[in-house]
C-alpha atoms as a PDB file:
ATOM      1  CA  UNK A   1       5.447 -17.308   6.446  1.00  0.00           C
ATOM      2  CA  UNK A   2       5.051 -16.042  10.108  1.00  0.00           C
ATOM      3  CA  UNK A   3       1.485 -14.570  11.095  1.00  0.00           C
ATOM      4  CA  UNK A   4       2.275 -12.750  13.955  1.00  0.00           C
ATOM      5  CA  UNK A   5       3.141  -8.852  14.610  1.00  0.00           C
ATOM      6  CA  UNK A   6       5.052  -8.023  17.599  1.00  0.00           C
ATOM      7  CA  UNK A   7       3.044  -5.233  19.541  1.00  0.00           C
ATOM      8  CA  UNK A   8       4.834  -2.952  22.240  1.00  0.00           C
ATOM      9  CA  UNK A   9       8.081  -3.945  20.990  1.00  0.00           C
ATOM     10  CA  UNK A  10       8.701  -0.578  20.517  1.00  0.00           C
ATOM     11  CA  UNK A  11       7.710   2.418  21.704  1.00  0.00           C
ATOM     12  CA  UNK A  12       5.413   4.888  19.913  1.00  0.00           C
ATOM     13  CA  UNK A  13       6.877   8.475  19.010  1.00  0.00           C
ATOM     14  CA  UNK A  14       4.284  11.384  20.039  1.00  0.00           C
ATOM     15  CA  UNK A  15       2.356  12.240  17.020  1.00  0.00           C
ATOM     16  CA  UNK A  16       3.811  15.889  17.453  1.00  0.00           C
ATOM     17  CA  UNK A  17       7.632  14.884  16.810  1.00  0.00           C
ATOM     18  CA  UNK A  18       6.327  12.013  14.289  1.00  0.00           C
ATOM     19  CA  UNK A  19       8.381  13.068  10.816  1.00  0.00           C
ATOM     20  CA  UNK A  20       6.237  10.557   8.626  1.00  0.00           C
ATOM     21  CA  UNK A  21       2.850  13.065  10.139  1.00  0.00           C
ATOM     22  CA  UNK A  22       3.444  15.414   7.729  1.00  0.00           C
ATOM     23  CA  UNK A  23       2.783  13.096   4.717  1.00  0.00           C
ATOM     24  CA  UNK A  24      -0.362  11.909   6.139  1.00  0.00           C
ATOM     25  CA  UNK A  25      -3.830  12.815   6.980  1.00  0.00           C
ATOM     26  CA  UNK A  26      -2.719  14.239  10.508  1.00  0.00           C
ATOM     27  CA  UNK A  27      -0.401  16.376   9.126  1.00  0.00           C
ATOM     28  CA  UNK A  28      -2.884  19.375   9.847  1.00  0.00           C
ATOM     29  CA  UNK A  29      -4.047  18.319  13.382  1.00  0.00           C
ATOM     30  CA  UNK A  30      -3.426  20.735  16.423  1.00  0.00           C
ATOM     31  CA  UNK A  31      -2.399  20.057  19.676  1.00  0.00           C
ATOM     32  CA  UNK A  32      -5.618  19.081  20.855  1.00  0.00           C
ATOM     33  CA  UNK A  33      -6.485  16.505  18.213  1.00  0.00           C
ATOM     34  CA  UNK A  34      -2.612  14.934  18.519  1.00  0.00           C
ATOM     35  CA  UNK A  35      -3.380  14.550  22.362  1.00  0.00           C
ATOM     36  CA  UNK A  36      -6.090  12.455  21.244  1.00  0.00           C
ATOM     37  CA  UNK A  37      -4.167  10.175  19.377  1.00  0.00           C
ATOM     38  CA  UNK A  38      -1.389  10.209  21.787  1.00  0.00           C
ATOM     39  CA  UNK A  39      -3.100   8.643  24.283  1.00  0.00           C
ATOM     40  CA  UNK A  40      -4.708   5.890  22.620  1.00  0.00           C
ATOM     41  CA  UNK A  41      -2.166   4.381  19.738  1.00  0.00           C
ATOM     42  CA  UNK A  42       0.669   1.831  20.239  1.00  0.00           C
ATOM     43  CA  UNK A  43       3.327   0.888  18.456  1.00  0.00           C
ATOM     44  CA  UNK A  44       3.724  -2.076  16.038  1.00  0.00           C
ATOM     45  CA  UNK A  45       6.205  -3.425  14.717  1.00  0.00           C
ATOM     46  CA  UNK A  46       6.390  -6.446  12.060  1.00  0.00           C
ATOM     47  CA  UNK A  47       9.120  -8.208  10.087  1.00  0.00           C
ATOM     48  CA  UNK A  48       9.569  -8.722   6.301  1.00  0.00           C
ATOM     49  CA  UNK A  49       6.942 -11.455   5.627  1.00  0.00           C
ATOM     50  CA  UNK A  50       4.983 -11.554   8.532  1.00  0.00           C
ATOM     51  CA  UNK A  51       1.062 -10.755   8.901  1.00  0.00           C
ATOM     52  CA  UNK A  52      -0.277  -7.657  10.065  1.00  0.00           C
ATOM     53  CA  UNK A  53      -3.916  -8.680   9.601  1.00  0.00           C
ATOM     54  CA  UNK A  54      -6.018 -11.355   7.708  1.00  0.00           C
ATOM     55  CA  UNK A  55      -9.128 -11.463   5.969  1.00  0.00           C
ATOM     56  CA  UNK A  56     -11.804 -11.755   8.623  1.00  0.00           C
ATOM     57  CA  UNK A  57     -10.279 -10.484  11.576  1.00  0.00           C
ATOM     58  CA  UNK A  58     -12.023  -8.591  13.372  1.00  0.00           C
ATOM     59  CA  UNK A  59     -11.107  -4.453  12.652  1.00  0.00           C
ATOM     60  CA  UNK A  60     -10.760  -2.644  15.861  1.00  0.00           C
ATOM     61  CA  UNK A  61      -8.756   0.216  14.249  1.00  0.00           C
ATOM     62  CA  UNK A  62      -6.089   1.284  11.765  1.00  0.00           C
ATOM     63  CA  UNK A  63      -2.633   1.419  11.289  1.00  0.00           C
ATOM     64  CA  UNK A  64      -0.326   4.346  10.336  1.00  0.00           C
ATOM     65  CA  UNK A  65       3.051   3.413   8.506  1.00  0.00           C
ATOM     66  CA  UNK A  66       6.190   5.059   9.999  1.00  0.00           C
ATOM     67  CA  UNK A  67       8.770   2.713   8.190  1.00  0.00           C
ATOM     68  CA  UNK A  68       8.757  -0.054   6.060  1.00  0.00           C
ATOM     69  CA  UNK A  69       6.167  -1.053   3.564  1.00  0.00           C
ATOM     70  CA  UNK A  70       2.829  -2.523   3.492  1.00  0.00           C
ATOM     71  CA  UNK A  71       1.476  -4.699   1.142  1.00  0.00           C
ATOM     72  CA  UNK A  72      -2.446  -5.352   1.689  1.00  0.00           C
ATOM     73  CA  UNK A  73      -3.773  -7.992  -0.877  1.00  0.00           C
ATOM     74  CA  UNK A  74      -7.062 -10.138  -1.654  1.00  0.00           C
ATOM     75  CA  UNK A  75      -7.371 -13.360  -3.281  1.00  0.00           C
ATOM     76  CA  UNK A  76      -9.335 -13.771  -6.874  1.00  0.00           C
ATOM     77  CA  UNK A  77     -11.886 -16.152  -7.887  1.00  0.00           C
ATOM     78  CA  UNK A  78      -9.374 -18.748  -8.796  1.00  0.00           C
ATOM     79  CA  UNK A  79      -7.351 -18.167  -5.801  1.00  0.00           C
ATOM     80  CA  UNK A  80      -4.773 -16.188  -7.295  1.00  0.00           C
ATOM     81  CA  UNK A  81      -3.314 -13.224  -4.931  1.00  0.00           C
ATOM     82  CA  UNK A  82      -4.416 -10.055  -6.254  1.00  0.00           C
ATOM     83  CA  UNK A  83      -2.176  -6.711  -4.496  1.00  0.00           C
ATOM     84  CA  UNK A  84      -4.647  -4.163  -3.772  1.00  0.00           C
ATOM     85  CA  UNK A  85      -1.983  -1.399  -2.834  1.00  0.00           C
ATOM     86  CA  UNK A  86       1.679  -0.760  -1.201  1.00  0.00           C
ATOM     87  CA  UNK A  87       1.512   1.915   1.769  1.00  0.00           C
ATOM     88  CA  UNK A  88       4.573   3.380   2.407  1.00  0.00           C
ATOM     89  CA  UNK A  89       5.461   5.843   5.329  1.00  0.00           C
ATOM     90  CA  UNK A  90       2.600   8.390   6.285  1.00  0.00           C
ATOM     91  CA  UNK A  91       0.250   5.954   4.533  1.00  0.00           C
ATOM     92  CA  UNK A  92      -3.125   4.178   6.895  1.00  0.00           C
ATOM     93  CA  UNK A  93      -3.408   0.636   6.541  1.00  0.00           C
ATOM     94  CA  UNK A  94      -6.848  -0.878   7.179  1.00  0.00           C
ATOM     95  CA  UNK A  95      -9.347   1.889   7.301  1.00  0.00           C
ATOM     96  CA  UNK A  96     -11.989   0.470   4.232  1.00  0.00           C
ATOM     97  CA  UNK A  97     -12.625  -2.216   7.491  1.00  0.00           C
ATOM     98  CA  UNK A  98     -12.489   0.089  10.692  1.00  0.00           C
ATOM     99  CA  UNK A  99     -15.754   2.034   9.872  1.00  0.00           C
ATOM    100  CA  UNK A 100     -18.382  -0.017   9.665  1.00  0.00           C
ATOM    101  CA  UNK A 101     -17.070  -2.006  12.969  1.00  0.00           C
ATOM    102  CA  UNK A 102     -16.344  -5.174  10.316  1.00  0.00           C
ATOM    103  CA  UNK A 103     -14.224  -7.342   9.738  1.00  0.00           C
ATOM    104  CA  UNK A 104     -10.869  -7.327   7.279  1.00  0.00           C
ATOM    105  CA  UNK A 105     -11.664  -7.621   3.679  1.00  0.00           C
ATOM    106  CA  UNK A 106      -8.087  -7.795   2.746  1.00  0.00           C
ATOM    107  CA  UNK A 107      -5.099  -9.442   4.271  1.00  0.00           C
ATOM    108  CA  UNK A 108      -1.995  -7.565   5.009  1.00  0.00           C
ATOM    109  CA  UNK A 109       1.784  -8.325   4.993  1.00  0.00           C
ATOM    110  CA  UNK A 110       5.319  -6.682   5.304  1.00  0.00           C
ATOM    111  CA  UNK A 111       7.128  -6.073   2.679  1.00  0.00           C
ATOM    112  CA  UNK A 112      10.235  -5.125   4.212  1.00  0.00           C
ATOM    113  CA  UNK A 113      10.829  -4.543   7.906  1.00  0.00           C
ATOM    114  CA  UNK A 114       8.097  -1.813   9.276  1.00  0.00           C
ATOM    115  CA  UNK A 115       7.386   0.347  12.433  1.00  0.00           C
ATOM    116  CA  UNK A 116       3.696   0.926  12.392  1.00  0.00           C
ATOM    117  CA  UNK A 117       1.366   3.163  15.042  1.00  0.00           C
ATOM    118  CA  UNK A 118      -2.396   1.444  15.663  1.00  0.00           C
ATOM    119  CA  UNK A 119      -4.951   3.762  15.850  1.00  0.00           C
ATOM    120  CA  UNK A 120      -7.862   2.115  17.582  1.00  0.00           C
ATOM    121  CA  UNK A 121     -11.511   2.952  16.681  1.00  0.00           C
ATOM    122  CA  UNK A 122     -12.525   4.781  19.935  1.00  0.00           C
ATOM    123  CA  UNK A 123      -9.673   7.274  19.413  1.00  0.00           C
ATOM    124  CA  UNK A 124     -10.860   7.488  15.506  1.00  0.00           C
ATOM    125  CA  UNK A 125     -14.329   8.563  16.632  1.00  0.00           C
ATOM    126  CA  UNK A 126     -12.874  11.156  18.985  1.00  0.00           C
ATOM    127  CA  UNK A 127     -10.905  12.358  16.611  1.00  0.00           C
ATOM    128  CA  UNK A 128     -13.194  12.488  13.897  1.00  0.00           C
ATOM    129  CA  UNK A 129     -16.434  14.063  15.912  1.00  0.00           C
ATOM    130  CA  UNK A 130     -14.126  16.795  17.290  1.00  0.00           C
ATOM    131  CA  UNK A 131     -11.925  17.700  14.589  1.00  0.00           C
ATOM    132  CA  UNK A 132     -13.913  17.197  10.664  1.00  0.00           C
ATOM    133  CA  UNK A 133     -11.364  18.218   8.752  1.00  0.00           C
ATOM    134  CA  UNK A 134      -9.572  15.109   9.881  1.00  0.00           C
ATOM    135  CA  UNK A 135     -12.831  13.359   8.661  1.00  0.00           C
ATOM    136  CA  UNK A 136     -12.411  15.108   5.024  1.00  0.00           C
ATOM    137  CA  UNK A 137      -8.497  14.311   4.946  1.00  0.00           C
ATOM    138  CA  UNK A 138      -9.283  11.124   5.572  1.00  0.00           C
ATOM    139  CA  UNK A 139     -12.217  10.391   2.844  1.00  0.00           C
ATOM    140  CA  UNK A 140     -10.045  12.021   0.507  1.00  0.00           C
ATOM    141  CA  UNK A 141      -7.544   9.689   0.600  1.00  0.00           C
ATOM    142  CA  UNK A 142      -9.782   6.718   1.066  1.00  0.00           C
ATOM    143  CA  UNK A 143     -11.722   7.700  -2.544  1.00  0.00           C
ATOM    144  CA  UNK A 144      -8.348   7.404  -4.122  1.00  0.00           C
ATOM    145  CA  UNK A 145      -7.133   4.446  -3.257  1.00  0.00           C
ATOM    146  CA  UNK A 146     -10.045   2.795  -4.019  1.00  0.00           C
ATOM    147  CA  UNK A 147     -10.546   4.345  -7.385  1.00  0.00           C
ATOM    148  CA  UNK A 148      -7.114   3.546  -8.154  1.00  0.00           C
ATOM    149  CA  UNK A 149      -7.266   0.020  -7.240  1.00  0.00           C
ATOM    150  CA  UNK A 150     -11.050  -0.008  -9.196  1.00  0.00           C
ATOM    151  CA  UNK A 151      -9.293   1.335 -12.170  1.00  0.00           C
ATOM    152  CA  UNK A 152      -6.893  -1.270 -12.059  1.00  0.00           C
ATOM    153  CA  UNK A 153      -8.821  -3.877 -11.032  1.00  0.00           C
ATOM    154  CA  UNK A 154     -11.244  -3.644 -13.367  1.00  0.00           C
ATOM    155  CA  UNK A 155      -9.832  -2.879 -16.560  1.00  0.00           C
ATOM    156  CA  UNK A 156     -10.203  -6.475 -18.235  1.00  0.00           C
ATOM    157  CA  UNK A 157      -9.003  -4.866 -21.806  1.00  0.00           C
ATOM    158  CA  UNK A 158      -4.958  -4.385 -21.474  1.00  0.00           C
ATOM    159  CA  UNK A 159      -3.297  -7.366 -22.031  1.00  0.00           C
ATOM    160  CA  UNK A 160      -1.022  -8.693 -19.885  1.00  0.00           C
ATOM    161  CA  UNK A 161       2.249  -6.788 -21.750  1.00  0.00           C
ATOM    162  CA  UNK A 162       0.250  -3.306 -20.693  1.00  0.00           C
ATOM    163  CA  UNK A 163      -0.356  -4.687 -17.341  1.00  0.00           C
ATOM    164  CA  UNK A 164       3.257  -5.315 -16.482  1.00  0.00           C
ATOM    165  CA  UNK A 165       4.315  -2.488 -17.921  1.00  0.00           C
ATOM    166  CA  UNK A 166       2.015  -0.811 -15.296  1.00  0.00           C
ATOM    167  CA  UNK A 167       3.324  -2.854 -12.132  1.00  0.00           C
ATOM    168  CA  UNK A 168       6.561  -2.110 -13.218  1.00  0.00           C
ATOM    169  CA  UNK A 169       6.032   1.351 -13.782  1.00  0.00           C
ATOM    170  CA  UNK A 170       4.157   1.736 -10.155  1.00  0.00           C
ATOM    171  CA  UNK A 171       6.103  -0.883  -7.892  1.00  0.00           C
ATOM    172  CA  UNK A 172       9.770   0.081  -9.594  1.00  0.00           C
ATOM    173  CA  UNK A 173       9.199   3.293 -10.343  1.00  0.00           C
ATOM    174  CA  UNK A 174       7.282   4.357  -7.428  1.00  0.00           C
ATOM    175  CA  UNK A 175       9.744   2.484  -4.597  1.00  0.00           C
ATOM    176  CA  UNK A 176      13.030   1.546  -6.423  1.00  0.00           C
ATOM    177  CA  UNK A 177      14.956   0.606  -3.326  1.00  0.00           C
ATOM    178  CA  UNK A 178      12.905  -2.386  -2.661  1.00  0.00           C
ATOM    179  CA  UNK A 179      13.600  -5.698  -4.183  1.00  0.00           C
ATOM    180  CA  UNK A 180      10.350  -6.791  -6.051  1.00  0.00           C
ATOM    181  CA  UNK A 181       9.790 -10.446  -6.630  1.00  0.00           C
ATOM    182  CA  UNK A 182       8.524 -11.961  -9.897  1.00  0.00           C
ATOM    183  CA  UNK A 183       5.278 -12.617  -7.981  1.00  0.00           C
ATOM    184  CA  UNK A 184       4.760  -9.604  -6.735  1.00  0.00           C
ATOM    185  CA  UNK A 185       5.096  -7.833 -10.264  1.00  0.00           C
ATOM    186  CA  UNK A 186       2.279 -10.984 -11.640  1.00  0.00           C
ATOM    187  CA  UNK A 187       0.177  -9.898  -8.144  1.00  0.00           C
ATOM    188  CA  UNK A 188      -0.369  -6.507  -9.257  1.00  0.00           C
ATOM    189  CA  UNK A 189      -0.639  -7.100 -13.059  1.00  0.00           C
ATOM    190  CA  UNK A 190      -3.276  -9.544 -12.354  1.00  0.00           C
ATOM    191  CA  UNK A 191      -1.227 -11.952 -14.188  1.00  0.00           C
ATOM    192  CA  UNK A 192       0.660 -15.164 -14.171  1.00  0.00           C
ATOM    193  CA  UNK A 193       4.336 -15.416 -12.584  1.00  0.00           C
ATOM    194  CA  UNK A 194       5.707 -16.884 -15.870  1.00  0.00           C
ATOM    195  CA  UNK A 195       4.117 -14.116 -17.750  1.00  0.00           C
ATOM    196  CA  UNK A 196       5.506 -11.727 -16.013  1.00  0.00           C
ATOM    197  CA  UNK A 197       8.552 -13.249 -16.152  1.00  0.00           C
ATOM    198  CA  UNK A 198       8.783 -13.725 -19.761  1.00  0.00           C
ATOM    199  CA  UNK A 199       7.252 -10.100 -20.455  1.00  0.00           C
ATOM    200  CA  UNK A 200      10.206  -8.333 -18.406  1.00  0.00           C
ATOM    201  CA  UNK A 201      12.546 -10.410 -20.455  1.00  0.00           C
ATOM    202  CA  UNK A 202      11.099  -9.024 -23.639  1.00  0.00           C
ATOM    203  CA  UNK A 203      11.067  -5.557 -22.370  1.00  0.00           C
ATOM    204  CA  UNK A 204      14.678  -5.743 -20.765  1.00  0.00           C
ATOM    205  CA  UNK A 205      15.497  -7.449 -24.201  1.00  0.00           C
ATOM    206  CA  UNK A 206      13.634  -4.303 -25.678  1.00  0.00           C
ATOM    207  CA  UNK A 207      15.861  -2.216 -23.363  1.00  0.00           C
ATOM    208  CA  UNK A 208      13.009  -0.759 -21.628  1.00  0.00           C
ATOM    209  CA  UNK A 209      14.070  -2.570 -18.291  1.00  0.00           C
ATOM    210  CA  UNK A 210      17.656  -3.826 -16.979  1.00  0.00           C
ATOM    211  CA  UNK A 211      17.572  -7.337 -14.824  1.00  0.00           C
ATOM    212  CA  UNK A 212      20.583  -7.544 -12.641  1.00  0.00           C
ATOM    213  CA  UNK A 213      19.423 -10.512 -10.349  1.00  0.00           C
ATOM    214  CA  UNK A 214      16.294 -10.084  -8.885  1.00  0.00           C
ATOM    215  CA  UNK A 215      17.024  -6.251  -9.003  1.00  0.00           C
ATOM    216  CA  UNK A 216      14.483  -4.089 -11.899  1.00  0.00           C
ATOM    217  CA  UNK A 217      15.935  -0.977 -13.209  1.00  0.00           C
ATOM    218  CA  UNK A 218      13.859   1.156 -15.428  1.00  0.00           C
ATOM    219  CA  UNK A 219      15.663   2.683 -18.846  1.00  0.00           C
ATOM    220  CA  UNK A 220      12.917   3.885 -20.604  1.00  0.00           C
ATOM    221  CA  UNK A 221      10.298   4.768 -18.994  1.00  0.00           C
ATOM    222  CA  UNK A 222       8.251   6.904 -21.638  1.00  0.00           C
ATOM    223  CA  UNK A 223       8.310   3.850 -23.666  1.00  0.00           C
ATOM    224  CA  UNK A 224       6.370   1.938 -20.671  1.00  0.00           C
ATOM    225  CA  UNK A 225       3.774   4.742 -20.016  1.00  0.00           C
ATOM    226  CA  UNK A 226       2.901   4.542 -23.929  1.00  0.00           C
ATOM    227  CA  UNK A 227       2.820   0.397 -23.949  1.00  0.00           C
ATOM    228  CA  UNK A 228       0.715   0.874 -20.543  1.00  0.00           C
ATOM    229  CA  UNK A 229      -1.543   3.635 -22.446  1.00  0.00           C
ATOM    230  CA  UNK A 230      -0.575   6.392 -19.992  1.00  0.00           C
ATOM    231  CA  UNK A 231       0.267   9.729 -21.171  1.00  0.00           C
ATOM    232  CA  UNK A 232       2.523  12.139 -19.292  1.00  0.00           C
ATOM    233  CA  UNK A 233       0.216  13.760 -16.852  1.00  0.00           C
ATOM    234  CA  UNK A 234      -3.048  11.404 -17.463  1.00  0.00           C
ATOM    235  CA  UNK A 235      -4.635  10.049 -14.313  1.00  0.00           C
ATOM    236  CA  UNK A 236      -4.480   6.324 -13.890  1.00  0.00           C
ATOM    237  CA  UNK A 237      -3.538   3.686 -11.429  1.00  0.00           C
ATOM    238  CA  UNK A 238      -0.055   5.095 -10.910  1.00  0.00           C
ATOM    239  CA  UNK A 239      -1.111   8.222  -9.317  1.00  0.00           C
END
């Protein structure tokens, strides 16, 4: 796997014309507070597979998604990979780090092809100590994602037929255009990659799930929320 991100290899759009802002936390800023960012982001880019950051490096900022997808990981106590969360357009990667002028606690990787926009930390300070309702946008989002990954986590009771169901329901569901390994569906189960694979055998076999290749298509999905113990409208770690 390459571990390098290309940086300046494009050129960043001004926040203002930005059609990913919208979906974000700066999707309320004014003029001012875009000016601020303006002048002190760059543009990333990074290819399917490569690294944008690693546990332990050092975090001098955060990252805004404009394309692609982001998958940020940890490893276990047995070494296993464990997928924390998938940040799509509009989504920060990197911020649990960037506050308390840290290090990484996660490492993160492409997905697919992204465009990204780094934010560095003197431009989040500016930001934040002029314009606090940036500052509450931002926490808000923050709590969530690391409830939801705490919920998910956490929760040593499902078995691993509840937790696939889950990743399925979440990494499928939630972005069907992308081709999700076997892995990747174990990674954010929490399980083996031959469990997985024999649970979305049984559930395609069920007729919950259709397998064309490496391709997941979901046919039933209110069958999958019950096995995962969801009920339509409950929150849980697919919100």
């Amino acid at each position: 796997m390459a571990t390098s991100k290309n940086s300046g290899s494009c050129t960043p759009k001004d926040c203002r014309d930005c059609e990913t802002r919208h979906a974000s936390a700066l999707g309320g800023l004014n003029e001012e507070a875009l000016a601020i960012l303006d002048k002190g982001k760059s543009a990333v880019s990074v290819a399917k597979g490569e690294i944008l950051f690693r546990v332990g490096d050092l975090a001098t900022g955060l990252y805004c998604v404009g394309k692609g997808l982001i998958k940020t990981e940890v490893e276990g106590a047995l070494g296993e990979s464990r997928i924390l969360n998938i940040s799509s357009p509009g989504d920060f990667v990197g911020y649990t780090s960037v506050f308390n002028g840290g290090h990484q606690n996660s490492t993160a990787s492409a997905s697919e092809d992204s465009e990204l926009c780094f934010i560095p930390s003197e431009a989040l300070e500016e930001l934040i100590s002029k314009h606090p309702e940036f500052a509450r946008s931002l926490l808000t989002k923050i709590v969530h994602d690391v409830k939801r990954a705490q919920k998910r986590l956490l929760d040593h009771e499902k078995n691993a037929f509840q937790r696939v169901a889950e990743s399925v329901l979440f990494l499928v569901g939630r972005f069907p255009n992308h081709n999700w390994t076997r892995k990747e569906i174990a990674d954010w189960a929490g399980t083996a990659t031959e469990t997985a694979i024999r649970v979305l055998s049984e559930f395609a076999s069920e007729g919950w799930l259709r397998l064309e290749g490496r391709k997941i298509f979901i046919e039933n999905r209110e069958q999958l929320l019950k096995l995962a113990g969801v009920s339509p409208g409950q929150k849980s770690s697919l919100d």
